[in-house]
PDB file of N, CA and C in Angstrom:
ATOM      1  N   UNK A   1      78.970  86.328 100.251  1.00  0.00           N
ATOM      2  CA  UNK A   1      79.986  87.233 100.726  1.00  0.00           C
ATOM      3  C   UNK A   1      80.264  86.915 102.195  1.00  0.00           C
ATOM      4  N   UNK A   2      81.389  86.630 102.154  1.00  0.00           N
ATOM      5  CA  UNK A   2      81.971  86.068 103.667  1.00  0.00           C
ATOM      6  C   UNK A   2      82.258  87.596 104.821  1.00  0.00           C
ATOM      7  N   UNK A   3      82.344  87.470 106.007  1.00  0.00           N
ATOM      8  CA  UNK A   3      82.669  88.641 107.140  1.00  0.00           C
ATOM      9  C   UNK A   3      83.915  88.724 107.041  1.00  0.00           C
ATOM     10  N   UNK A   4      84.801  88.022 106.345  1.00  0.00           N
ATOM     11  CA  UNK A   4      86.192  88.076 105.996  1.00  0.00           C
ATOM     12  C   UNK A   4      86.535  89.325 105.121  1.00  0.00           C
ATOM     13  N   UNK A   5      85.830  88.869 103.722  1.00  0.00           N
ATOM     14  CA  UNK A   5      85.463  89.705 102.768  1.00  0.00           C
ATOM     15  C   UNK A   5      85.384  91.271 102.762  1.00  0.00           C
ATOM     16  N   UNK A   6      84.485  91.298 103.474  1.00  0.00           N
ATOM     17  CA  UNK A   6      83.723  92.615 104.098  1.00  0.00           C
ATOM     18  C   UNK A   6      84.608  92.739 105.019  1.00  0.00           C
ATOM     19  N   UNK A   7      84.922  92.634 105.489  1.00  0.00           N
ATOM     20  CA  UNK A   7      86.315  93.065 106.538  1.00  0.00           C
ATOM     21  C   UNK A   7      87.472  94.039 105.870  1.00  0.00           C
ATOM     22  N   UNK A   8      87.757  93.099 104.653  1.00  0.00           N
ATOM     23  CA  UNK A   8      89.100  93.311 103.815  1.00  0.00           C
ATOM     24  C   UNK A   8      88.359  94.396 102.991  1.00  0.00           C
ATOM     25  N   UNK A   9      87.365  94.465 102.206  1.00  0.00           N
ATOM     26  CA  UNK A   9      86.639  95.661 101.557  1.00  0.00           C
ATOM     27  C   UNK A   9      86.790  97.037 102.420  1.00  0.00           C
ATOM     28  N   UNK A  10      86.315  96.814 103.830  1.00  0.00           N
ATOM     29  CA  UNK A  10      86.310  98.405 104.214  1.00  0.00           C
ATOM     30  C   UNK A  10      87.978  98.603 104.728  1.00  0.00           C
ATOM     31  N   UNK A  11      88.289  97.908 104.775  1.00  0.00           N
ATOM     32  CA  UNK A  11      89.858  97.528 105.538  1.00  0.00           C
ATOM     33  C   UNK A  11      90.861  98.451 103.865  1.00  0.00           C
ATOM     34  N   UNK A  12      90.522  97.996 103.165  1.00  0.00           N
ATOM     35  CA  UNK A  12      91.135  98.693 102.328  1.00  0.00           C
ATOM     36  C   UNK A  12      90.595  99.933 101.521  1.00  0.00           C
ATOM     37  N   UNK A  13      89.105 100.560 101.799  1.00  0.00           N
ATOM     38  CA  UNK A  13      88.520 101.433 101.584  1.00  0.00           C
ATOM     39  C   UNK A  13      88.756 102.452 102.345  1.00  0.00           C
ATOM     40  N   UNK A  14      88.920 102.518 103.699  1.00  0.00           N
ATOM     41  CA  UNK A  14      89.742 102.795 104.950  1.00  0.00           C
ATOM     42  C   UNK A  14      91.534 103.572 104.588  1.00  0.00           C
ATOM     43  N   UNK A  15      91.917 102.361 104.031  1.00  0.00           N
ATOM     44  CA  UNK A  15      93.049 102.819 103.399  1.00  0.00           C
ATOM     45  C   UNK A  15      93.481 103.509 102.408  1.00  0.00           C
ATOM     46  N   UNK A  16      92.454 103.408 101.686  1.00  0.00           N
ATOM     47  CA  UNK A  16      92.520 104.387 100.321  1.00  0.00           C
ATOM     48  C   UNK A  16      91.996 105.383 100.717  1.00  0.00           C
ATOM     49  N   UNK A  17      91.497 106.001 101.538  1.00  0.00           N
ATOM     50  CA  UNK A  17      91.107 107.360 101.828  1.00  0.00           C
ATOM     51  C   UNK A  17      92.024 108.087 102.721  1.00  0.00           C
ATOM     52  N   UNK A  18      92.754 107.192 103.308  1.00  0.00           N
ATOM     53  CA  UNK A  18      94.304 107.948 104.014  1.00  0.00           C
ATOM     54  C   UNK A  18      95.161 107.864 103.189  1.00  0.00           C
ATOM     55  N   UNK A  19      95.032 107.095 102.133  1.00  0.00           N
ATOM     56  CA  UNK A  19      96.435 107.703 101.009  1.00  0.00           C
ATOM     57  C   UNK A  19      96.115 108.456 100.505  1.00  0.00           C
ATOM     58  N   UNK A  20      94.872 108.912  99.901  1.00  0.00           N
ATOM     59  CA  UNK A  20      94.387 110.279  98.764  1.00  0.00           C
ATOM     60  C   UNK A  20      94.201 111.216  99.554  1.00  0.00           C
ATOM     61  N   UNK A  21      93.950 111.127 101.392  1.00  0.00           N
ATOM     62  CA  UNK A  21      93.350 112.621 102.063  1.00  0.00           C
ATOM     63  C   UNK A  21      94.711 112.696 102.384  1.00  0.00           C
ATOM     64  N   UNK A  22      95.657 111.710 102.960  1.00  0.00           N
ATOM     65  CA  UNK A  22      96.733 111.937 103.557  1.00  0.00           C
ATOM     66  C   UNK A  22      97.678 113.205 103.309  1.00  0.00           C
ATOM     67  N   UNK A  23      98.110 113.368 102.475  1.00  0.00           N
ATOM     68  CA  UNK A  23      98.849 114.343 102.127  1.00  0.00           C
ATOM     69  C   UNK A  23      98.348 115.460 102.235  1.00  0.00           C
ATOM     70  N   UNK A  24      96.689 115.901 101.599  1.00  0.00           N
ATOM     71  CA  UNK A  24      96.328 117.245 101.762  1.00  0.00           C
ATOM     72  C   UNK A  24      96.499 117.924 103.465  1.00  0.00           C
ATOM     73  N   UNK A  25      95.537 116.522 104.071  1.00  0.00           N
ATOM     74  CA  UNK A  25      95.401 116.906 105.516  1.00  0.00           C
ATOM     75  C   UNK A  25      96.812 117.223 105.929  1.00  0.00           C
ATOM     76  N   UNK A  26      97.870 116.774 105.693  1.00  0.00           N
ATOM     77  CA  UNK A  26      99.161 116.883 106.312  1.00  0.00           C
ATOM     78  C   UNK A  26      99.763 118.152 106.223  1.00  0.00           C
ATOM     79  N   UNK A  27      99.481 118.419 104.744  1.00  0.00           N
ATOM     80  CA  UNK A  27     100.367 119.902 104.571  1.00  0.00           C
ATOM     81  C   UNK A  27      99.269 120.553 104.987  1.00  0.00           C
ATOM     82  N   UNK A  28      98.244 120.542 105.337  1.00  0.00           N
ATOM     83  CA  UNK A  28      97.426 121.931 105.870  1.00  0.00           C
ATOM     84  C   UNK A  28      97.685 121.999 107.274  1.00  0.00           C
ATOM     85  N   UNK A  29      98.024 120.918 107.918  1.00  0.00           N
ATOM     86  CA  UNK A  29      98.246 120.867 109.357  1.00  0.00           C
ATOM     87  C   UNK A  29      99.780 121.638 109.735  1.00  0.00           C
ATOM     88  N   UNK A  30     100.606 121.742 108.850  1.00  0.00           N
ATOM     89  CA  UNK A  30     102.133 121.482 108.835  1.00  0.00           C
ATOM     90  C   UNK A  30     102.015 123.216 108.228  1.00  0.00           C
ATOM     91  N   UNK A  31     101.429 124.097 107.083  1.00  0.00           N
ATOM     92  CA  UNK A  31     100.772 125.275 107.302  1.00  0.00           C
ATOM     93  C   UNK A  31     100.276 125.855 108.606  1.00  0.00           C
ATOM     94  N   UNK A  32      99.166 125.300 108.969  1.00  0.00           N
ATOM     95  CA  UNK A  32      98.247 126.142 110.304  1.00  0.00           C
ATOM     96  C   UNK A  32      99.254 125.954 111.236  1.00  0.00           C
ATOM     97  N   UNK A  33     100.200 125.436 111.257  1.00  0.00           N
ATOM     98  CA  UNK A  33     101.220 125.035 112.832  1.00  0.00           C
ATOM     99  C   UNK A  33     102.146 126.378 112.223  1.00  0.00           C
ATOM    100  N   UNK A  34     102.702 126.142 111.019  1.00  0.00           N
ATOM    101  CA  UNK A  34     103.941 127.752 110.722  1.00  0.00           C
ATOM    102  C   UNK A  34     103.528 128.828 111.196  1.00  0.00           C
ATOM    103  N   UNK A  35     101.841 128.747 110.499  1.00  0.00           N
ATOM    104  CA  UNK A  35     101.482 130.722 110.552  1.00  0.00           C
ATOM    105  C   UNK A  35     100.973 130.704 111.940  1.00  0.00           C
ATOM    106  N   UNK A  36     100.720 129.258 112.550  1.00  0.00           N
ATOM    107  CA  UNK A  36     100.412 129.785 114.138  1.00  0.00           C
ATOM    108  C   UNK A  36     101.608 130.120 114.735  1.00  0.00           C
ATOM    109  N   UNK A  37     102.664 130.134 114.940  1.00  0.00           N
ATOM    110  CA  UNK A  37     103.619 130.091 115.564  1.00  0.00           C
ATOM    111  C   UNK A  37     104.120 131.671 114.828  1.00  0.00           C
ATOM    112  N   UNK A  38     104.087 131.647 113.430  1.00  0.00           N
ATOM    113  CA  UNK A  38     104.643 133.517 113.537  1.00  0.00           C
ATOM    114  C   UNK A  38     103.228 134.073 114.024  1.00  0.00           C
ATOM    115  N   UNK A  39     102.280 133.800 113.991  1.00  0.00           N
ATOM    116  CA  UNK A  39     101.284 134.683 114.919  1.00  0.00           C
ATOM    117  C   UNK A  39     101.547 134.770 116.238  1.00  0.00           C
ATOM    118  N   UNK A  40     102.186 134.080 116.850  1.00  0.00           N
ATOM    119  CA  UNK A  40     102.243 134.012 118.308  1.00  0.00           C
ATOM    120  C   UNK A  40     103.427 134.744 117.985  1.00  0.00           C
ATOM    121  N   UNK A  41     104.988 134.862 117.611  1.00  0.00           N
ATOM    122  CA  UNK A  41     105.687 135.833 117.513  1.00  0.00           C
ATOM    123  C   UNK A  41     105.539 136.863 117.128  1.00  0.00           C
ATOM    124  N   UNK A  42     104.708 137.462 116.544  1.00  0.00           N
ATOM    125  CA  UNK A  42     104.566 138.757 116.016  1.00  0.00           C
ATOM    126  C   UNK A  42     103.064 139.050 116.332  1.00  0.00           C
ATOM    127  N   UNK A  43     102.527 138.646 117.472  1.00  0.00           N
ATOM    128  CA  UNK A  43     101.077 138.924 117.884  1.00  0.00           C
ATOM    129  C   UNK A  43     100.172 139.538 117.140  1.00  0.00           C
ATOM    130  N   UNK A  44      99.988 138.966 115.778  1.00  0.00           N
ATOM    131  CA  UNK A  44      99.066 139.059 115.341  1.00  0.00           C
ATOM    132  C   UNK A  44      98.167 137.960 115.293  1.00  0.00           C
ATOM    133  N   UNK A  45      96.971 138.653 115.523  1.00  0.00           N
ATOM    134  CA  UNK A  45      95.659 137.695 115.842  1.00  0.00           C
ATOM    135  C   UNK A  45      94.906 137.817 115.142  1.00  0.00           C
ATOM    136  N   UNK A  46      94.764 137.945 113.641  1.00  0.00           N
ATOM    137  CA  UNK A  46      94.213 137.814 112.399  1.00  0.00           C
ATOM    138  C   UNK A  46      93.507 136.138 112.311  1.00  0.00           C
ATOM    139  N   UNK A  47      92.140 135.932 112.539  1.00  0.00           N
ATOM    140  CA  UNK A  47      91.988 134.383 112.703  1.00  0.00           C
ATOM    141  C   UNK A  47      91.929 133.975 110.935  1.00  0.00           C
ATOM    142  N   UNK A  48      91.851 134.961 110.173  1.00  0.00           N
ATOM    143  CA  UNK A  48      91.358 134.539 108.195  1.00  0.00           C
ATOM    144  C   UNK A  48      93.165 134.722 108.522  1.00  0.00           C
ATOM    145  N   UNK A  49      94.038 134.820 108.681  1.00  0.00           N
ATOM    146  CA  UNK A  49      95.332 135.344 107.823  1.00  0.00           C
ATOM    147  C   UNK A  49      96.034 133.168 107.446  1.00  0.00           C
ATOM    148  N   UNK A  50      95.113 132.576 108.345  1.00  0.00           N
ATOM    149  CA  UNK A  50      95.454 130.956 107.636  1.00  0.00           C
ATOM    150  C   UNK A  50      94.992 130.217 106.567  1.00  0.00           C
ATOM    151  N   UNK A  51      93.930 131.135 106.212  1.00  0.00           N
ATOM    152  CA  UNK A  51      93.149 130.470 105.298  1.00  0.00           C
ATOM    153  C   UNK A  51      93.477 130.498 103.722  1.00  0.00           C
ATOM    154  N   UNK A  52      94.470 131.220 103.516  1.00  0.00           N
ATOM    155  CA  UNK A  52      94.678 131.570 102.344  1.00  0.00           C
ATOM    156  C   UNK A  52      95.811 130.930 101.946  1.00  0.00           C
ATOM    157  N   UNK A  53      96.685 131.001 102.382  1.00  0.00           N
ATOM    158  CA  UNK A  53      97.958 130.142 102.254  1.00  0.00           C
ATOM    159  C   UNK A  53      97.902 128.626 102.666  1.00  0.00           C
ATOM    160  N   UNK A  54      96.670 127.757 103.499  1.00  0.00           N
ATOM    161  CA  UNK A  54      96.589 126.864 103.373  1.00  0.00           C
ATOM    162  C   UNK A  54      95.557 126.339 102.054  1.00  0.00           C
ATOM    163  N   UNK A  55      94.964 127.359 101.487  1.00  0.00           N
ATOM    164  CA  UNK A  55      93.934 126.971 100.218  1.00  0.00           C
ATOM    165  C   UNK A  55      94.684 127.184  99.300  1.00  0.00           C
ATOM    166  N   UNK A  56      95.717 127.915  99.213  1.00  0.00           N
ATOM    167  CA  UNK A  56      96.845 128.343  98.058  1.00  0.00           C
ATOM    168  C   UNK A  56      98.036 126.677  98.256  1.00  0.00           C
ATOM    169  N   UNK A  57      98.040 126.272  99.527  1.00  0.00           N
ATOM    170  CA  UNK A  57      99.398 125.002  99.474  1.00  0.00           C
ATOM    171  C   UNK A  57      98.320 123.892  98.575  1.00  0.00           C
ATOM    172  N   UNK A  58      97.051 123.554  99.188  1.00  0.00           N
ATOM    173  CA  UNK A  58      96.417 122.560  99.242  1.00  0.00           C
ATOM    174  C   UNK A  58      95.734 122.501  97.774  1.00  0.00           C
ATOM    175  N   UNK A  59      95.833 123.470  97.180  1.00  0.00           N
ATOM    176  CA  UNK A  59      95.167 123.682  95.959  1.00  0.00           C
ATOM    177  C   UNK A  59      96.234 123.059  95.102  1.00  0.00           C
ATOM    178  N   UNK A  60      97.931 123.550  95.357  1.00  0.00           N
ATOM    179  CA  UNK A  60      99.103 123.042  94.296  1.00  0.00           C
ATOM    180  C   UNK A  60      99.117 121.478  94.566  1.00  0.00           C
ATOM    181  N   UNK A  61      99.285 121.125  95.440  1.00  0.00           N
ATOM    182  CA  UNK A  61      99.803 119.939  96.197  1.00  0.00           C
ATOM    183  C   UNK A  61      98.195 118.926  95.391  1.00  0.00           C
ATOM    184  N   UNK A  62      97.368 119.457  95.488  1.00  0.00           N
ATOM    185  CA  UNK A  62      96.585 118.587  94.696  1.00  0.00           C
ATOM    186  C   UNK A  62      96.748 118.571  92.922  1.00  0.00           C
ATOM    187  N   UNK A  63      96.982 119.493  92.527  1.00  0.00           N
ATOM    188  CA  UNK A  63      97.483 119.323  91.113  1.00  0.00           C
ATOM    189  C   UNK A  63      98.608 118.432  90.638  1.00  0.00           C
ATOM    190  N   UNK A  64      99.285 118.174  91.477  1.00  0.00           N
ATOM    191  CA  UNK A  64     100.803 117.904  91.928  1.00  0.00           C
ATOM    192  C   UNK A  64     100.506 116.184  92.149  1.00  0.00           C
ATOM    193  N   UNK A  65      99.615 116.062  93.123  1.00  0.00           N
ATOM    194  CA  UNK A  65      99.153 114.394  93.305  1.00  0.00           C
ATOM    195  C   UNK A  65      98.003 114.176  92.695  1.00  0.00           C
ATOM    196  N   UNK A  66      97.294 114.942  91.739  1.00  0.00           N
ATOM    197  CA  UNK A  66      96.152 114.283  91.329  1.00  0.00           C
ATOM    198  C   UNK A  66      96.012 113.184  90.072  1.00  0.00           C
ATOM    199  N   UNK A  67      97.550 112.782  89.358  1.00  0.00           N
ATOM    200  CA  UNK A  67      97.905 111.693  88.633  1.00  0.00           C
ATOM    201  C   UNK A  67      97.947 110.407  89.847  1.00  0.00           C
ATOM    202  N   UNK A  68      98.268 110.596  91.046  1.00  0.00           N
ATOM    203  CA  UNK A  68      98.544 109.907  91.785  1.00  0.00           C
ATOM    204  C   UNK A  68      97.065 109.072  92.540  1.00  0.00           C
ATOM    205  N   UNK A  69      96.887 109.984  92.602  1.00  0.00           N
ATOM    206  CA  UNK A  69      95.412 109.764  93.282  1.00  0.00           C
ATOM    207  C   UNK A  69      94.235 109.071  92.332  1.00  0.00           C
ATOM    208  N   UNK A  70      93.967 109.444  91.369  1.00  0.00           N
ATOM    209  CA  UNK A  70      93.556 109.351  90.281  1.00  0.00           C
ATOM    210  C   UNK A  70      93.542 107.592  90.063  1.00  0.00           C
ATOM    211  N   UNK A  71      94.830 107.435  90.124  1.00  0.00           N
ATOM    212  CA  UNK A  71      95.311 105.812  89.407  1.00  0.00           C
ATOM    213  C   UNK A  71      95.101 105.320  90.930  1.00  0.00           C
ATOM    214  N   UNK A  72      95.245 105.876  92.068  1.00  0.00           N
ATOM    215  CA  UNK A  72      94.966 104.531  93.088  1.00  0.00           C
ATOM    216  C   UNK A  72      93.707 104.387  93.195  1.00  0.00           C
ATOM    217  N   UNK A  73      92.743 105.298  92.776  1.00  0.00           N
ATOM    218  CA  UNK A  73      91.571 105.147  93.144  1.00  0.00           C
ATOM    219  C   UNK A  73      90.486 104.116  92.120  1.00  0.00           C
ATOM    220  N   UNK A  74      91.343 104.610  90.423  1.00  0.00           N
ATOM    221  CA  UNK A  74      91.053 103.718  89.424  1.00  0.00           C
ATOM    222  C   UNK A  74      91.413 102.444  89.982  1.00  0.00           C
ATOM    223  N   UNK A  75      92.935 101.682  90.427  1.00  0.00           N
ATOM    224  CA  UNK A  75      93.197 100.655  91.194  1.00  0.00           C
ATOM    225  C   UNK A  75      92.073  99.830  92.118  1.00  0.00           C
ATOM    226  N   UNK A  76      92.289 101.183  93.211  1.00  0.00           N
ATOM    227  CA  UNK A  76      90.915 100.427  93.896  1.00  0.00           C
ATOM    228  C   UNK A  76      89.849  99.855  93.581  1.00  0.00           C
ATOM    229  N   UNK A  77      88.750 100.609  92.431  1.00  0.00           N
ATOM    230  CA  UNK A  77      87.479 100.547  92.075  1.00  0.00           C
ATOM    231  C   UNK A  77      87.942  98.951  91.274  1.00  0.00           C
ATOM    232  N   UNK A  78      88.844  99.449  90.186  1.00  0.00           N
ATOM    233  CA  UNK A  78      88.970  97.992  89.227  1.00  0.00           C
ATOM    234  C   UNK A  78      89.248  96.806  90.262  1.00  0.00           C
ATOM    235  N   UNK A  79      89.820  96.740  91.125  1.00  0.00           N
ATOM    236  CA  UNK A  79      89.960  95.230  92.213  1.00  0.00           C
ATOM    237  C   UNK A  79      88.497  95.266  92.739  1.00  0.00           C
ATOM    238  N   UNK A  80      87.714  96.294  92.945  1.00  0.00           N
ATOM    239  CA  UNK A  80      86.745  96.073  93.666  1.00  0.00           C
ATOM    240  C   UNK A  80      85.789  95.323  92.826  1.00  0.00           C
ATOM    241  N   UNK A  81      85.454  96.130  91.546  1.00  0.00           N
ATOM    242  CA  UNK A  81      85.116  95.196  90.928  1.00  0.00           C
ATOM    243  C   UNK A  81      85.092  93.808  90.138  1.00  0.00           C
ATOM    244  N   UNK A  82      86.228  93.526  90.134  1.00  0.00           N
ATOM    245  CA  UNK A  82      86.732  92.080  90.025  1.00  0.00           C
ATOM    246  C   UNK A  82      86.046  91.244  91.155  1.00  0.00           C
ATOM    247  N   UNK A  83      86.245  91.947  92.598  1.00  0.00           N
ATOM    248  CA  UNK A  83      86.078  90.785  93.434  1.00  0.00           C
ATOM    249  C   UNK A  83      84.227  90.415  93.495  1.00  0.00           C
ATOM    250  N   UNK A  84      83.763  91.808  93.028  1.00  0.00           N
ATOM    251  CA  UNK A  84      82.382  91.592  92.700  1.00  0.00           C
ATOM    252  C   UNK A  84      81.659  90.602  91.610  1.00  0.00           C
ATOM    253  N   UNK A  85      82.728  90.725  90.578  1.00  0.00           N
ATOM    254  CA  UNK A  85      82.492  89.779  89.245  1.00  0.00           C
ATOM    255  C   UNK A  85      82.590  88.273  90.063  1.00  0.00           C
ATOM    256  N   UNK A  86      83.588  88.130  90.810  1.00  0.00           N
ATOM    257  CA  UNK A  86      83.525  86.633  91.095  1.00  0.00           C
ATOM    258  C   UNK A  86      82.487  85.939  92.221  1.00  0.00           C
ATOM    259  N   UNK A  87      81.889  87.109  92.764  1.00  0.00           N
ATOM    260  CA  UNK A  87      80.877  86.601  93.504  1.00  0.00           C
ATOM    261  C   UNK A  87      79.348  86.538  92.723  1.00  0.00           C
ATOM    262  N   UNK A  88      79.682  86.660  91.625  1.00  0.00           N
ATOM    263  CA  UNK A  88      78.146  85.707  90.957  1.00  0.00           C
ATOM    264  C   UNK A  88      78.509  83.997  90.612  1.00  0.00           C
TER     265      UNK A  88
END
């Protein structure tokens, strides 16, 4: 196994974990920024009033991409193991 190799392994292991987290992390960030901002207009300082509506987005949004996710990750593993088969 070359440092090339291993380069390109975590290089794209790396990457597959920002395409499958990507989206959750995004809409929870893109949530906590809305309800912060009507909290700051309507001064309420409820610190739980984010938690629910970002576990309620993040919960759909994964049902929603989990065909998606699913097959890149099958993707991934099956190349990974290929490149393993050829190093015997």
């Amino acid at each position: 196994m070359t440092d090339e190799l291993v380069i390109q392994l975590v290089r794209d292991a790396f990457y597959q974990v920002l395409l499958i987290s990507g989206p959750l992390l995004l809409l929870s960030l893109v949530i906590g920024l809305v309800i912060s901002i009507f909290q700051a207009a309507t001064s309420i300082s409820e610190q739980t009033l984010t938690y629910v509506p970002k576990l309620l987005a993040v919960f759909v949004v994964t049902i929603l991409f989990l065909p998606f996710m699913l097959n890149s990750m099958k993707s991934y593993v099956i190349n990974l193991f290929k490149i393993m088969e050829n190093l015997k």
